[in-house]
PDB file of N, CA and C in Angstrom:
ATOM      1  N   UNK A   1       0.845  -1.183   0.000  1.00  0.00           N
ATOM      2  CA  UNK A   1       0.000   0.000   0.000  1.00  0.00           C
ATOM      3  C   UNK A   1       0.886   1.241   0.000  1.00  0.00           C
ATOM      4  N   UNK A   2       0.525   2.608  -0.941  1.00  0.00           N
ATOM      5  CA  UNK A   2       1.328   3.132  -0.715  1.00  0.00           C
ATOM      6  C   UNK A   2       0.959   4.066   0.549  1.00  0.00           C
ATOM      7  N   UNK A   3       2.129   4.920   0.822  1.00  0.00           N
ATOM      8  CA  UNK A   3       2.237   5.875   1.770  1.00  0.00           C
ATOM      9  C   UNK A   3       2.625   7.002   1.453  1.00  0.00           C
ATOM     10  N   UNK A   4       1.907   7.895   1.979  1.00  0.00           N
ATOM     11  CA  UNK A   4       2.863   9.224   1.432  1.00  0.00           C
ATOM     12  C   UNK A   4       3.201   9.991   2.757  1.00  0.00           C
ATOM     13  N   UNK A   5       4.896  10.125   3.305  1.00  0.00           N
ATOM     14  CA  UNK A   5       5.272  10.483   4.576  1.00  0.00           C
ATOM     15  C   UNK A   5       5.952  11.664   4.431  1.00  0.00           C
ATOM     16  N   UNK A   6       4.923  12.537   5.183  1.00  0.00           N
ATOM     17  CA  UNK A   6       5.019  13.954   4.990  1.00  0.00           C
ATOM     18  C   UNK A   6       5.680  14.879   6.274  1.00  0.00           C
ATOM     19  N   UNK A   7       6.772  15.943   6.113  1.00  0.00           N
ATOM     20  CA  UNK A   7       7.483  16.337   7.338  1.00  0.00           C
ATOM     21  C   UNK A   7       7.839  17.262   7.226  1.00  0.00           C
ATOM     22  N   UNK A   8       8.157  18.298   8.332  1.00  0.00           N
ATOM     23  CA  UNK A   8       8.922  19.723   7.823  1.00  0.00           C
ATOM     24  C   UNK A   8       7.967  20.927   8.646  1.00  0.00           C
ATOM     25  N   UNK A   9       6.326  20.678   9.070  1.00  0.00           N
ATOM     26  CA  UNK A   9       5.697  21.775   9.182  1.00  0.00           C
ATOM     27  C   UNK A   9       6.273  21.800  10.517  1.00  0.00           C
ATOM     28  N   UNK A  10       5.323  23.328  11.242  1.00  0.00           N
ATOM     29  CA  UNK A  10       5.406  23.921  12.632  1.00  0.00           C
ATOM     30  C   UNK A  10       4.806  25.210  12.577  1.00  0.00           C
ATOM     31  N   UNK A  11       5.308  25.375  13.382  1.00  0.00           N
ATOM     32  CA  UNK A  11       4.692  26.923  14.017  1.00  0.00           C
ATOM     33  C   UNK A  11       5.571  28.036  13.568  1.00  0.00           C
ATOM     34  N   UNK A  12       5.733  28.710  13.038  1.00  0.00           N
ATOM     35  CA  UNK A  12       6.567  29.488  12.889  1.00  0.00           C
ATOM     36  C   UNK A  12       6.145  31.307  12.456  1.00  0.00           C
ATOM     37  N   UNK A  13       6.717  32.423  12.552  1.00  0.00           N
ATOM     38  CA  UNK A  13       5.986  33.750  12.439  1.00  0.00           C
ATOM     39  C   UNK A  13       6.015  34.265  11.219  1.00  0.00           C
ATOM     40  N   UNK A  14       5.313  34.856  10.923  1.00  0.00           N
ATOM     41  CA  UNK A  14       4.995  35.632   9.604  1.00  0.00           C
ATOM     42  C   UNK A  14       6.412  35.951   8.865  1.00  0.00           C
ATOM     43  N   UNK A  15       6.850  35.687   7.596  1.00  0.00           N
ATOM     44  CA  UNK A  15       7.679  36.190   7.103  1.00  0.00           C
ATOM     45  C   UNK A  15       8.836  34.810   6.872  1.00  0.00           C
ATOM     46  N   UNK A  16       8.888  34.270   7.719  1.00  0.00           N
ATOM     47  CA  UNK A  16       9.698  32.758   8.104  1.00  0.00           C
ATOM     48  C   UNK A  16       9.714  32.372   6.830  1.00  0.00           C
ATOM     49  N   UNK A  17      10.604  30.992   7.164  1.00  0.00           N
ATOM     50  CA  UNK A  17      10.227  30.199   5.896  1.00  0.00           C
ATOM     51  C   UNK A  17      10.495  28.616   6.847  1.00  0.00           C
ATOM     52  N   UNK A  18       9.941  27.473   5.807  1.00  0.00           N
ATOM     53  CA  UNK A  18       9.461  26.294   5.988  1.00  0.00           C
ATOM     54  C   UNK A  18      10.194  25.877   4.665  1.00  0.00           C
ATOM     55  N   UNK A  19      10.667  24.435   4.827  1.00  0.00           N
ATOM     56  CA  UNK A  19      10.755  23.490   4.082  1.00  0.00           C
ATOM     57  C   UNK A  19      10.145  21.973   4.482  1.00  0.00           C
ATOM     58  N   UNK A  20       9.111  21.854   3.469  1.00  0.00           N
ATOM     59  CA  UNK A  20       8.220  20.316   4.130  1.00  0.00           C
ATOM     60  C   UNK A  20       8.949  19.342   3.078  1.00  0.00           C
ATOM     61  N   UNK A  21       9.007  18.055   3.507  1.00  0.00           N
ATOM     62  CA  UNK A  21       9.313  16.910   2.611  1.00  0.00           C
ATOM     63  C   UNK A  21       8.741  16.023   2.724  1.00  0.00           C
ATOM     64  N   UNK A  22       8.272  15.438   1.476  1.00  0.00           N
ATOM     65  CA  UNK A  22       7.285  14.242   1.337  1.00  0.00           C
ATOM     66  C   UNK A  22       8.442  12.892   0.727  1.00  0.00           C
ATOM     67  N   UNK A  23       8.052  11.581   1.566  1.00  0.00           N
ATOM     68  CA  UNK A  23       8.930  10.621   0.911  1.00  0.00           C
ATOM     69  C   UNK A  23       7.915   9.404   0.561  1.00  0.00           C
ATOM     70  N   UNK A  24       7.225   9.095  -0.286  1.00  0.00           N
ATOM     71  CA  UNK A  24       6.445   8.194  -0.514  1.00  0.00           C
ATOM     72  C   UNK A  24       6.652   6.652  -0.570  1.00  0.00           C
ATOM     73  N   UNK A  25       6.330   6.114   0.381  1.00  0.00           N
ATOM     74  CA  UNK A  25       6.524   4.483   0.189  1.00  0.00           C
ATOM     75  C   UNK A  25       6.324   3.690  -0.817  1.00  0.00           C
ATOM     76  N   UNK A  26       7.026   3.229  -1.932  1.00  0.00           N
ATOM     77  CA  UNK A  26       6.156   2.535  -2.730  1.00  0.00           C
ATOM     78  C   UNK A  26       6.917   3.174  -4.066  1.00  0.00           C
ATOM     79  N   UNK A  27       5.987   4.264  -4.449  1.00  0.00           N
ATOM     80  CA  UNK A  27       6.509   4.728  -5.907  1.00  0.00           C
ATOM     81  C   UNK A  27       7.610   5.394  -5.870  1.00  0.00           C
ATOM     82  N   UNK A  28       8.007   5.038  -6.930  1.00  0.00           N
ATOM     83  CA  UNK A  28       9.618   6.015  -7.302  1.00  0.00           C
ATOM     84  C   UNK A  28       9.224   7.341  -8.305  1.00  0.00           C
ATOM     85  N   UNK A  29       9.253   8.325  -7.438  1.00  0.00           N
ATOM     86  CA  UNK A  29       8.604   9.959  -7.482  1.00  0.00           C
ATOM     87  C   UNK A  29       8.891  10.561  -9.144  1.00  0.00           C
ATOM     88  N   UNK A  30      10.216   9.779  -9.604  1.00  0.00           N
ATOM     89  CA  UNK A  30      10.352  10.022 -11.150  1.00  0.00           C
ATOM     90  C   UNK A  30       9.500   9.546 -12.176  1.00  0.00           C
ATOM     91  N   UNK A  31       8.751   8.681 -11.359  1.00  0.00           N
ATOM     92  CA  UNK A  31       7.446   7.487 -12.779  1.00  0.00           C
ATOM     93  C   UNK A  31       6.604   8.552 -12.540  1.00  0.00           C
ATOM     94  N   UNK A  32       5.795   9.674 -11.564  1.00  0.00           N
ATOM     95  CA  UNK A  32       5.209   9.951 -11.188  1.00  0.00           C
ATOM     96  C   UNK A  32       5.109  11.188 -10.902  1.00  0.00           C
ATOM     97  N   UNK A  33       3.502  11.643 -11.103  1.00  0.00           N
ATOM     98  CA  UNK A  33       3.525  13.412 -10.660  1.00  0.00           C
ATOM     99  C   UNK A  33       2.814  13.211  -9.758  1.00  0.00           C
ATOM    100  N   UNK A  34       4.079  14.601  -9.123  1.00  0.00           N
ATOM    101  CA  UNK A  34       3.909  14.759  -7.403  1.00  0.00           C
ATOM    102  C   UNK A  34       3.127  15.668  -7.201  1.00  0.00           C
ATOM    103  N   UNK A  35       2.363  16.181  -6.234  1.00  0.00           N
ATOM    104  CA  UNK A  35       2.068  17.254  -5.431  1.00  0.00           C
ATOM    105  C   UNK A  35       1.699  17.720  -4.444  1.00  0.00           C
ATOM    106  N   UNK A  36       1.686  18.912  -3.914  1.00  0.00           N
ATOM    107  CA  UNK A  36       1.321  19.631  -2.511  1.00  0.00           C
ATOM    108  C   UNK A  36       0.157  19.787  -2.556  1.00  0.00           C
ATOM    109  N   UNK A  37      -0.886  19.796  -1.838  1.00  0.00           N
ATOM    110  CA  UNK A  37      -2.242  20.045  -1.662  1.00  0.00           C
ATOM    111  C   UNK A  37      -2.060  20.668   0.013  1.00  0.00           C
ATOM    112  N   UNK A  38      -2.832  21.618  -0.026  1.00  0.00           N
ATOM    113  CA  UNK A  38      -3.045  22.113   1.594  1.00  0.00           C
ATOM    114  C   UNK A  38      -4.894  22.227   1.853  1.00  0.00           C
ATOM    115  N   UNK A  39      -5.095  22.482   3.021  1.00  0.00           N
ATOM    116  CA  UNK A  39      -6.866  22.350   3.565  1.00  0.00           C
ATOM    117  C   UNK A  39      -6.213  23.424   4.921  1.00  0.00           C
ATOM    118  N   UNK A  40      -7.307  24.387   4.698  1.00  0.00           N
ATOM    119  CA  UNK A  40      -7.053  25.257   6.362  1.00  0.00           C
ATOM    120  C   UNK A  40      -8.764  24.996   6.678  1.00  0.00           C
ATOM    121  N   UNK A  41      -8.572  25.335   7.717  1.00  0.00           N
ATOM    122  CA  UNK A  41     -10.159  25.160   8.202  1.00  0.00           C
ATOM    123  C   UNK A  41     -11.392  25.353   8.056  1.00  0.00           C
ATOM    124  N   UNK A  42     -12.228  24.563   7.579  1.00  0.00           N
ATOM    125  CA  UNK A  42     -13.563  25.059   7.210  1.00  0.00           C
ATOM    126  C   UNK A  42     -13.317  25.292   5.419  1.00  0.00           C
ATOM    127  N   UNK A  43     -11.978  24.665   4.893  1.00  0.00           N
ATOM    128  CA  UNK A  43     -12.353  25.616   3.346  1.00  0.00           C
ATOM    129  C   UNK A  43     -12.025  23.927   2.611  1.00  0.00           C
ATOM    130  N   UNK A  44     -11.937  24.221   1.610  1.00  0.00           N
ATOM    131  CA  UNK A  44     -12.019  22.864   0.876  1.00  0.00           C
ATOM    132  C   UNK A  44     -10.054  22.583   0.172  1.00  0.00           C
ATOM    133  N   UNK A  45      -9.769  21.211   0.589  1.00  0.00           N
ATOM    134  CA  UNK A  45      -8.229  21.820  -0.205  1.00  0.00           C
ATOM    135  C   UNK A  45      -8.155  21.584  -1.387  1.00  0.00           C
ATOM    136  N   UNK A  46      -6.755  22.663  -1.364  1.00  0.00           N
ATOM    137  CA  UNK A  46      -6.378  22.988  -2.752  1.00  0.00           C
ATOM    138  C   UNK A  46      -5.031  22.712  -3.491  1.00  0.00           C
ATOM    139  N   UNK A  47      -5.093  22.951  -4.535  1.00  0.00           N
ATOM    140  CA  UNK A  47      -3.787  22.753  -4.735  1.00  0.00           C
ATOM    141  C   UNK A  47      -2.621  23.253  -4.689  1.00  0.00           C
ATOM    142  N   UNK A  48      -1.732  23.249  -4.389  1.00  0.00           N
ATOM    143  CA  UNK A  48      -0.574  24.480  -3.913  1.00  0.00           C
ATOM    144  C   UNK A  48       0.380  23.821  -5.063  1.00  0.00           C
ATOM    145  N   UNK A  49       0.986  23.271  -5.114  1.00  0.00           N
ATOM    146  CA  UNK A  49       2.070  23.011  -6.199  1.00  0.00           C
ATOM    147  C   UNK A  49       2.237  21.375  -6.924  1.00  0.00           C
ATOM    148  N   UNK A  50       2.666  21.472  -7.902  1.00  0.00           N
ATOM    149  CA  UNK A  50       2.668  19.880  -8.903  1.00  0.00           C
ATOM    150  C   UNK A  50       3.975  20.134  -9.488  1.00  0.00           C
ATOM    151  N   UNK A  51       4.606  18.586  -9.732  1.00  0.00           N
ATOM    152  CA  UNK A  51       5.710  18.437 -10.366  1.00  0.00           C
ATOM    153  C   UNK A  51       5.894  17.496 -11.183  1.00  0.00           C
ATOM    154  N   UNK A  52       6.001  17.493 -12.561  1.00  0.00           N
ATOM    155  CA  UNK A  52       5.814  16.183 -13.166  1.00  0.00           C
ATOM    156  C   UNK A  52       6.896  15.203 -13.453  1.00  0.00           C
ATOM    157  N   UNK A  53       6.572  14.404 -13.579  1.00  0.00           N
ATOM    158  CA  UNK A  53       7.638  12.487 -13.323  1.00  0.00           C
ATOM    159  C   UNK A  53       8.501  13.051 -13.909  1.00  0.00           C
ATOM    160  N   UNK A  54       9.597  12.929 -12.890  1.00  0.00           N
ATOM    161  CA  UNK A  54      11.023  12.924 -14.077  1.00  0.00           C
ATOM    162  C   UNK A  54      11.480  14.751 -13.989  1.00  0.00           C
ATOM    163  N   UNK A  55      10.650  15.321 -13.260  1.00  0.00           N
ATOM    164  CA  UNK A  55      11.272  16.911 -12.847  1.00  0.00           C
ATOM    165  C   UNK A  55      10.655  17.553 -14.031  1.00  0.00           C
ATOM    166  N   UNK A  56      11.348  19.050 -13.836  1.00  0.00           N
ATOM    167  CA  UNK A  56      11.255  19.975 -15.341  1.00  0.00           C
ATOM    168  C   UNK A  56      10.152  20.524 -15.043  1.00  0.00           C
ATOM    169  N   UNK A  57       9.020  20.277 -15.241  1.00  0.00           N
ATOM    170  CA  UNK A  57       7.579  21.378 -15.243  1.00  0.00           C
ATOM    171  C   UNK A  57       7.574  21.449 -14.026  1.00  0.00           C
ATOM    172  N   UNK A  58       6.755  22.459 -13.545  1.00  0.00           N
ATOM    173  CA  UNK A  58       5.952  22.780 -12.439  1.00  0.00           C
ATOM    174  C   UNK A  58       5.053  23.264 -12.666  1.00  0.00           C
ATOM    175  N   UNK A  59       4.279  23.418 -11.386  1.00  0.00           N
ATOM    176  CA  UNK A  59       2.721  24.119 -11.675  1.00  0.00           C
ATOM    177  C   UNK A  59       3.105  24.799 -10.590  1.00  0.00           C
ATOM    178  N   UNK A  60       2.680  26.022 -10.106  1.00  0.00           N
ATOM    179  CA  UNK A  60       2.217  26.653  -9.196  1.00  0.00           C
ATOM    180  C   UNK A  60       0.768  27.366  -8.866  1.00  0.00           C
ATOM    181  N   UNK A  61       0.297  27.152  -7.424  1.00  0.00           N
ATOM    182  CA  UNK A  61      -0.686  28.367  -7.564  1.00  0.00           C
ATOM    183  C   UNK A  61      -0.482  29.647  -8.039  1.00  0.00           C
ATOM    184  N   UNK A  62      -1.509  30.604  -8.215  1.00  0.00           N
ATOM    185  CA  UNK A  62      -0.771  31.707  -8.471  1.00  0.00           C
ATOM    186  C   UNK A  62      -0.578  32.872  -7.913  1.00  0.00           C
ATOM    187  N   UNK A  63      -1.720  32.414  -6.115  1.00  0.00           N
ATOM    188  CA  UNK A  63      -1.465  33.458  -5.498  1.00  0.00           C
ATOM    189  C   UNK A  63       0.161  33.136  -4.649  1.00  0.00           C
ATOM    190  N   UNK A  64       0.624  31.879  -5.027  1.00  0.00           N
ATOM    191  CA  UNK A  64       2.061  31.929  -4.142  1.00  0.00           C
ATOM    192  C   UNK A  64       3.047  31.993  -5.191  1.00  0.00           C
ATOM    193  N   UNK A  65       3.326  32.372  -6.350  1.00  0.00           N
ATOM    194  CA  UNK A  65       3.787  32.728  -7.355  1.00  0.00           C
ATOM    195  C   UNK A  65       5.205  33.894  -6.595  1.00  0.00           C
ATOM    196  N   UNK A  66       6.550  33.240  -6.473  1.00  0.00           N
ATOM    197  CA  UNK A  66       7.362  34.018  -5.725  1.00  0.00           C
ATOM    198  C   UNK A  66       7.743  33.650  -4.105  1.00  0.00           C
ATOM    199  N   UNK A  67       6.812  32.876  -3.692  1.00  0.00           N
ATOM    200  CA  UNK A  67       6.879  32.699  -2.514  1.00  0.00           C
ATOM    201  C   UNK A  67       7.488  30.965  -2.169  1.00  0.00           C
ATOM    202  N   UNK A  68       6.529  30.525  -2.808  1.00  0.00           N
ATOM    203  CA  UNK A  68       6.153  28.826  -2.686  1.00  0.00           C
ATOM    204  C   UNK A  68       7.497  28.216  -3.915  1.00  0.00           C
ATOM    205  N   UNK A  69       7.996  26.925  -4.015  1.00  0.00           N
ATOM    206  CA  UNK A  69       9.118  26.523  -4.672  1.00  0.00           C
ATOM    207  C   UNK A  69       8.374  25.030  -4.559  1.00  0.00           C
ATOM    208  N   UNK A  70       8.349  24.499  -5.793  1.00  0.00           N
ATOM    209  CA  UNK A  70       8.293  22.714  -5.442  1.00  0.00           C
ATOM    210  C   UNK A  70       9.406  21.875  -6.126  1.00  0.00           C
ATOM    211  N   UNK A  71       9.876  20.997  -5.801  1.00  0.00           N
ATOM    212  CA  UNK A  71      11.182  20.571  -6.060  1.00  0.00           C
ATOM    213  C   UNK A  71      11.591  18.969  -6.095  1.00  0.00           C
ATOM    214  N   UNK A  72      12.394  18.333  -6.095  1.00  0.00           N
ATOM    215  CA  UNK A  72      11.968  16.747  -5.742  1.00  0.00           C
ATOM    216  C   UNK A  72      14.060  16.453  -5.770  1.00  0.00           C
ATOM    217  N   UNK A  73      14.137  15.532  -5.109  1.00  0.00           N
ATOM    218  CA  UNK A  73      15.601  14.587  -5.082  1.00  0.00           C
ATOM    219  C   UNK A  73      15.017  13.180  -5.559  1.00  0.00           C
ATOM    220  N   UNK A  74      15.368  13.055  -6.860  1.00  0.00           N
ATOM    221  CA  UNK A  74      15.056  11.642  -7.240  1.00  0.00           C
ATOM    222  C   UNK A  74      15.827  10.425  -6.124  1.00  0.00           C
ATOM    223  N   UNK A  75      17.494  10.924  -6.080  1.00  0.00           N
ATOM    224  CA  UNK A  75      18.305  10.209  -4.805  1.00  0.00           C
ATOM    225  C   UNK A  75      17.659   9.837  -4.011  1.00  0.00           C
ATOM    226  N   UNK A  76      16.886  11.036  -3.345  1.00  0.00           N
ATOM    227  CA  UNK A  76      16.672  10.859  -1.989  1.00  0.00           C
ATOM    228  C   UNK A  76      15.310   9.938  -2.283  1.00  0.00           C
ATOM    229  N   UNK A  77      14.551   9.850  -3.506  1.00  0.00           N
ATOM    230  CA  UNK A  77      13.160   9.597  -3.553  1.00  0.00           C
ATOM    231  C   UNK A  77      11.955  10.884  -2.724  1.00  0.00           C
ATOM    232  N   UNK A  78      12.433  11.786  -2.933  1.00  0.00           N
ATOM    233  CA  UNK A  78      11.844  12.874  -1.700  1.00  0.00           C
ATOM    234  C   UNK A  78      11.020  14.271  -2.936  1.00  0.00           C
ATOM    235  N   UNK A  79      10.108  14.662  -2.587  1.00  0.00           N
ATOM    236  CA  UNK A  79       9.543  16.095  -2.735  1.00  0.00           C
ATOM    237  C   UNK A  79       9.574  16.799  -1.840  1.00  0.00           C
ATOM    238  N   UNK A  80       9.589  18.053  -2.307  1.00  0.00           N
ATOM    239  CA  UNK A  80      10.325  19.189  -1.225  1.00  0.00           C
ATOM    240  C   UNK A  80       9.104  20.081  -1.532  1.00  0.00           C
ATOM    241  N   UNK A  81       8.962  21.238  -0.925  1.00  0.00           N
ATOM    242  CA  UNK A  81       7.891  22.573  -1.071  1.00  0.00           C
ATOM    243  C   UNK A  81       8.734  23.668   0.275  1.00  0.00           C
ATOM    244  N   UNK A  82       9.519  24.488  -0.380  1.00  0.00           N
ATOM    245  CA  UNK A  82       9.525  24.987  -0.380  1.00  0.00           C
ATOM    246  C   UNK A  82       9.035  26.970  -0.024  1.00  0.00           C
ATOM    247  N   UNK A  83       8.933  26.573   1.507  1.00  0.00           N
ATOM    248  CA  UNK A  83       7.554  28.306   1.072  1.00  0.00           C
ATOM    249  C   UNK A  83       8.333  29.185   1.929  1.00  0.00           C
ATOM    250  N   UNK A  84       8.417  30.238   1.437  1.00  0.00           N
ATOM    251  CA  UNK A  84       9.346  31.803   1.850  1.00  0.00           C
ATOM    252  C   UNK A  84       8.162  32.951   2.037  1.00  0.00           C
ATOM    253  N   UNK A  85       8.576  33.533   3.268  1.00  0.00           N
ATOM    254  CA  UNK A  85       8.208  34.714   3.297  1.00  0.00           C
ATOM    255  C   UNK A  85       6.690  34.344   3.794  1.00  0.00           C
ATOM    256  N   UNK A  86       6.443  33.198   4.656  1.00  0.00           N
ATOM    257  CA  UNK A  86       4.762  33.265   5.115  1.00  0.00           C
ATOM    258  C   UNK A  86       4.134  34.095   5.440  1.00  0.00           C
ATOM    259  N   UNK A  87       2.704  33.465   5.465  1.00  0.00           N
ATOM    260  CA  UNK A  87       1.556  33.986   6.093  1.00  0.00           C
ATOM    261  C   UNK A  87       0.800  33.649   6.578  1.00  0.00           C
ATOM    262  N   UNK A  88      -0.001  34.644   7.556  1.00  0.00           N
ATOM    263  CA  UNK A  88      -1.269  33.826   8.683  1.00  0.00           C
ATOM    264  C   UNK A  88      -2.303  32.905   7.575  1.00  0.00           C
ATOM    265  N   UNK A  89      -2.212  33.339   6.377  1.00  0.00           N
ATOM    266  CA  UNK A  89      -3.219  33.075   5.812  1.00  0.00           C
ATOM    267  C   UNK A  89      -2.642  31.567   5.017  1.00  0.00           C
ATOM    268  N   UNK A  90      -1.407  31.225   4.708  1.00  0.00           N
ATOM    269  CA  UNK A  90      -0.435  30.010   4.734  1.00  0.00           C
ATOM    270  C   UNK A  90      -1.127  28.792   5.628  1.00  0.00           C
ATOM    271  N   UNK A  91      -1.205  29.232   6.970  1.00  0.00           N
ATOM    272  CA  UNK A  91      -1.731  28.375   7.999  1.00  0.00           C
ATOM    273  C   UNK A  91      -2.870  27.057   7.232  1.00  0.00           C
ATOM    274  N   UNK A  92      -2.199  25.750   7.656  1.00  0.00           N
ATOM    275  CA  UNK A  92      -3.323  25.029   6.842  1.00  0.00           C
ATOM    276  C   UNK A  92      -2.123  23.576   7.115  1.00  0.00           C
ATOM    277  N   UNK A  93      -3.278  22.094   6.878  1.00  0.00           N
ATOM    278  CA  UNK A  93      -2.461  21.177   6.959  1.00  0.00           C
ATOM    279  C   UNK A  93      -2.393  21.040   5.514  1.00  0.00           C
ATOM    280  N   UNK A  94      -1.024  20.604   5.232  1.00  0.00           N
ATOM    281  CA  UNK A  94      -0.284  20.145   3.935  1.00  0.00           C
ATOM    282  C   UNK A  94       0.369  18.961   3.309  1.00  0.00           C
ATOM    283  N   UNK A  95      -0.556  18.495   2.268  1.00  0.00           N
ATOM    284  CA  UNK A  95      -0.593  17.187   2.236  1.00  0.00           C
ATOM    285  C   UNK A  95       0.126  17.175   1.018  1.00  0.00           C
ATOM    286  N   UNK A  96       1.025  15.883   0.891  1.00  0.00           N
ATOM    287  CA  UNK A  96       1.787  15.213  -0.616  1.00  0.00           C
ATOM    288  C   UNK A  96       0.453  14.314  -0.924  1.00  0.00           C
ATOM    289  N   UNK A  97       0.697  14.515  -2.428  1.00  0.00           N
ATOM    290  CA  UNK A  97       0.230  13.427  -3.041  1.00  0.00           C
ATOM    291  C   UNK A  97       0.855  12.974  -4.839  1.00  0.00           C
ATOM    292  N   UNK A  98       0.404  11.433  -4.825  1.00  0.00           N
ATOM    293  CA  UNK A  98       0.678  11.090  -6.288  1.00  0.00           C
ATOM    294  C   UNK A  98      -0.449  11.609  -7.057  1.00  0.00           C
ATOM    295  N   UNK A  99      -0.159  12.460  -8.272  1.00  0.00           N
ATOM    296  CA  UNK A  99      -1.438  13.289  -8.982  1.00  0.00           C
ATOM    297  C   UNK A  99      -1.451  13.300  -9.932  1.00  0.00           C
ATOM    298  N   UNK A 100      -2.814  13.665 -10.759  1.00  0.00           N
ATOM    299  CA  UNK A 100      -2.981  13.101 -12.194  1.00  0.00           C
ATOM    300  C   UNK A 100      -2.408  14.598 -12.783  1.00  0.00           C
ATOM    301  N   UNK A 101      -2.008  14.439 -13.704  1.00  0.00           N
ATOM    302  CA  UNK A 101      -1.245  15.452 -14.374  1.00  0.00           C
ATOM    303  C   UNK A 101      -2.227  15.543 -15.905  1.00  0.00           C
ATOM    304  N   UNK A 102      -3.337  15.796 -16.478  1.00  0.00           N
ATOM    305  CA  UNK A 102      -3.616  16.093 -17.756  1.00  0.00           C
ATOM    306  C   UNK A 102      -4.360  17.105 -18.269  1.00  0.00           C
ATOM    307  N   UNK A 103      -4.197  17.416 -19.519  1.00  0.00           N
ATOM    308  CA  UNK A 103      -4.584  19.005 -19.699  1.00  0.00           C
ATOM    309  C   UNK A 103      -4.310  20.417 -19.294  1.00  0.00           C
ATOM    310  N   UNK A 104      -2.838  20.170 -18.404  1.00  0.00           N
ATOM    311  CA  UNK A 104      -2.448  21.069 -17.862  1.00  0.00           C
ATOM    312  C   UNK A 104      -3.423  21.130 -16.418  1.00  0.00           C
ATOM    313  N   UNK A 105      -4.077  20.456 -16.163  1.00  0.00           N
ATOM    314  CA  UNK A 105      -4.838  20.302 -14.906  1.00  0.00           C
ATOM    315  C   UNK A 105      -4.421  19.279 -14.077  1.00  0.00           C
ATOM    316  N   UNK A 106      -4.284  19.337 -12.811  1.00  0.00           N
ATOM    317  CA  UNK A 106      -3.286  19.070 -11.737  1.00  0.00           C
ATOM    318  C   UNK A 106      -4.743  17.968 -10.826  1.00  0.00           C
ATOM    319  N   UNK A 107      -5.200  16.883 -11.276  1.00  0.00           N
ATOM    320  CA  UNK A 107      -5.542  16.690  -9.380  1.00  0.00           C
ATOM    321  C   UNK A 107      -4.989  15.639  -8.797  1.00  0.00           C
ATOM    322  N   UNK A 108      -5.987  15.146  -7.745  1.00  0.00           N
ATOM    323  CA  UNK A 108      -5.071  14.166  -6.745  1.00  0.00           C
ATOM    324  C   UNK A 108      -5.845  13.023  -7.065  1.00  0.00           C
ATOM    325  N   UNK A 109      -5.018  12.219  -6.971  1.00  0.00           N
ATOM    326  CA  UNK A 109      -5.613  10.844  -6.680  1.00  0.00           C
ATOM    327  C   UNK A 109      -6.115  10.241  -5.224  1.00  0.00           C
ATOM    328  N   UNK A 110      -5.945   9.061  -4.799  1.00  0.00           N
ATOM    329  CA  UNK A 110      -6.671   8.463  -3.286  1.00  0.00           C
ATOM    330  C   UNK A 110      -5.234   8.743  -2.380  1.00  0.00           C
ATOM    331  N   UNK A 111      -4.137   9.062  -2.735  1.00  0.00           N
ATOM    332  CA  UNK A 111      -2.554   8.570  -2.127  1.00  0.00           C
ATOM    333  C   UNK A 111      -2.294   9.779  -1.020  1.00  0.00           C
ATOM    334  N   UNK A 112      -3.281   9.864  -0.151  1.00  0.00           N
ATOM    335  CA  UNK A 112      -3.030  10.866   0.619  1.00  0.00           C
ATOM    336  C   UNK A 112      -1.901  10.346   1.892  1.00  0.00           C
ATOM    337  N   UNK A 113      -1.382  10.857   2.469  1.00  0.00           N
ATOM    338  CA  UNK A 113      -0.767  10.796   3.822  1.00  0.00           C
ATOM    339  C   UNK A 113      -1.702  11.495   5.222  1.00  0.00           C
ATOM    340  N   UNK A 114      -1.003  11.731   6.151  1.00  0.00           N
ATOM    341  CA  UNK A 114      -1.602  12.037   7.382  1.00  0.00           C
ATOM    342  C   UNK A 114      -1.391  14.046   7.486  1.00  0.00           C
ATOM    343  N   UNK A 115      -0.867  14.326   6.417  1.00  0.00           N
ATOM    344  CA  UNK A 115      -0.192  15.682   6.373  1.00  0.00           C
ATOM    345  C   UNK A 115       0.348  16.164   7.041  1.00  0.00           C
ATOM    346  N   UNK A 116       0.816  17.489   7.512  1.00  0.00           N
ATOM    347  CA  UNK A 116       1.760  18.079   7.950  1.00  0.00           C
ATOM    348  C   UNK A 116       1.478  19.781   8.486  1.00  0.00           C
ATOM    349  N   UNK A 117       1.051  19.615   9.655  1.00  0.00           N
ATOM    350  CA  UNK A 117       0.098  21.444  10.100  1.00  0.00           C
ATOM    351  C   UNK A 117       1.552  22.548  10.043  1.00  0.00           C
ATOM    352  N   UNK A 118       0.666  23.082   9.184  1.00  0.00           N
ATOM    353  CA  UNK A 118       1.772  24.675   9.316  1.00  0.00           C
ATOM    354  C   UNK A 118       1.398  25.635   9.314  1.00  0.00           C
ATOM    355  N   UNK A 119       1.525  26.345  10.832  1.00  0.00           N
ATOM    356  CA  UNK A 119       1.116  27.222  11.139  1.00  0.00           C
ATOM    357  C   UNK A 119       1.482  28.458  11.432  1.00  0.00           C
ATOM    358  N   UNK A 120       1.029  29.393  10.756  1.00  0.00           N
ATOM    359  CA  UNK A 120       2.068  30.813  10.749  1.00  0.00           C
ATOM    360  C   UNK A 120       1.445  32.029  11.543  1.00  0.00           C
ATOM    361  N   UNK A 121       2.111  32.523  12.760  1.00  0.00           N
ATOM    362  CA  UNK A 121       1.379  33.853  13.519  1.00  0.00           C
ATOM    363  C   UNK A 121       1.814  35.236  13.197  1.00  0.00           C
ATOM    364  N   UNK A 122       1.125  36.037  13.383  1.00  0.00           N
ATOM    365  CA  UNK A 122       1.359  37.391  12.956  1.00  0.00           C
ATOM    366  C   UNK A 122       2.151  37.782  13.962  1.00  0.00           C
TER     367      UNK A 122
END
């Protein structure tokens, strides 16, 4: 079964930065497109960043356009995200997943993990 083992969040203050890493049990992250999905409370989640098999593209949202970075170590088998310069509004748990990549449209499949709360104070 796979797993997707997600690490890196905390508490940290406005402006900070975070690096989360996802290491997935199972698939080798190069056959496969990766991505960040986050959920803050009460809202529905979304997608924050995608990377497709084998590196090279990215997707970003576009309100973190400058801020947010998604990245991957095939070595390590690992995805990275990257986020600079937070915000209260950042605050949210943040989940990896294996994701369908077509049409230039990004979603997720069932391969969620337990995510990762990151929480940012003013």
């Amino acid at each position: 079964q796979v797993q997707m083992i997600e690490s890196g969040g905390g508490l940290v203050q406005a402006g900070d930065s975070l690096r989360l890493s996802c290491t997935p049990s199972g698939p080798t992250i190069s056959n496969f497109h990766m991505a960040w999905f986050r959920q803050a409370p009460g809202t529905a989640r979304e997608l924050v960043a995608a990377i497709r098999g084998g590196g090279g593209d990215t997707k970003l949202a576009a309100s973190l356009k400058g801020r947010f970075t998604i990245s991957e170590d095939n070595a390590k088998n690992t995805v990275f995200l990257q986020m600079n310069s937070l915000k209260p509004e950042d605050t949210a748990v943040y989940y990896c997943n294996v994701a369908r990549w077509l049409l230039g449209k990004v979603s997720p499949t069932d391969y969620w993990g337990q995510g990762t709360q990151v929480t940012v104070s003013s």
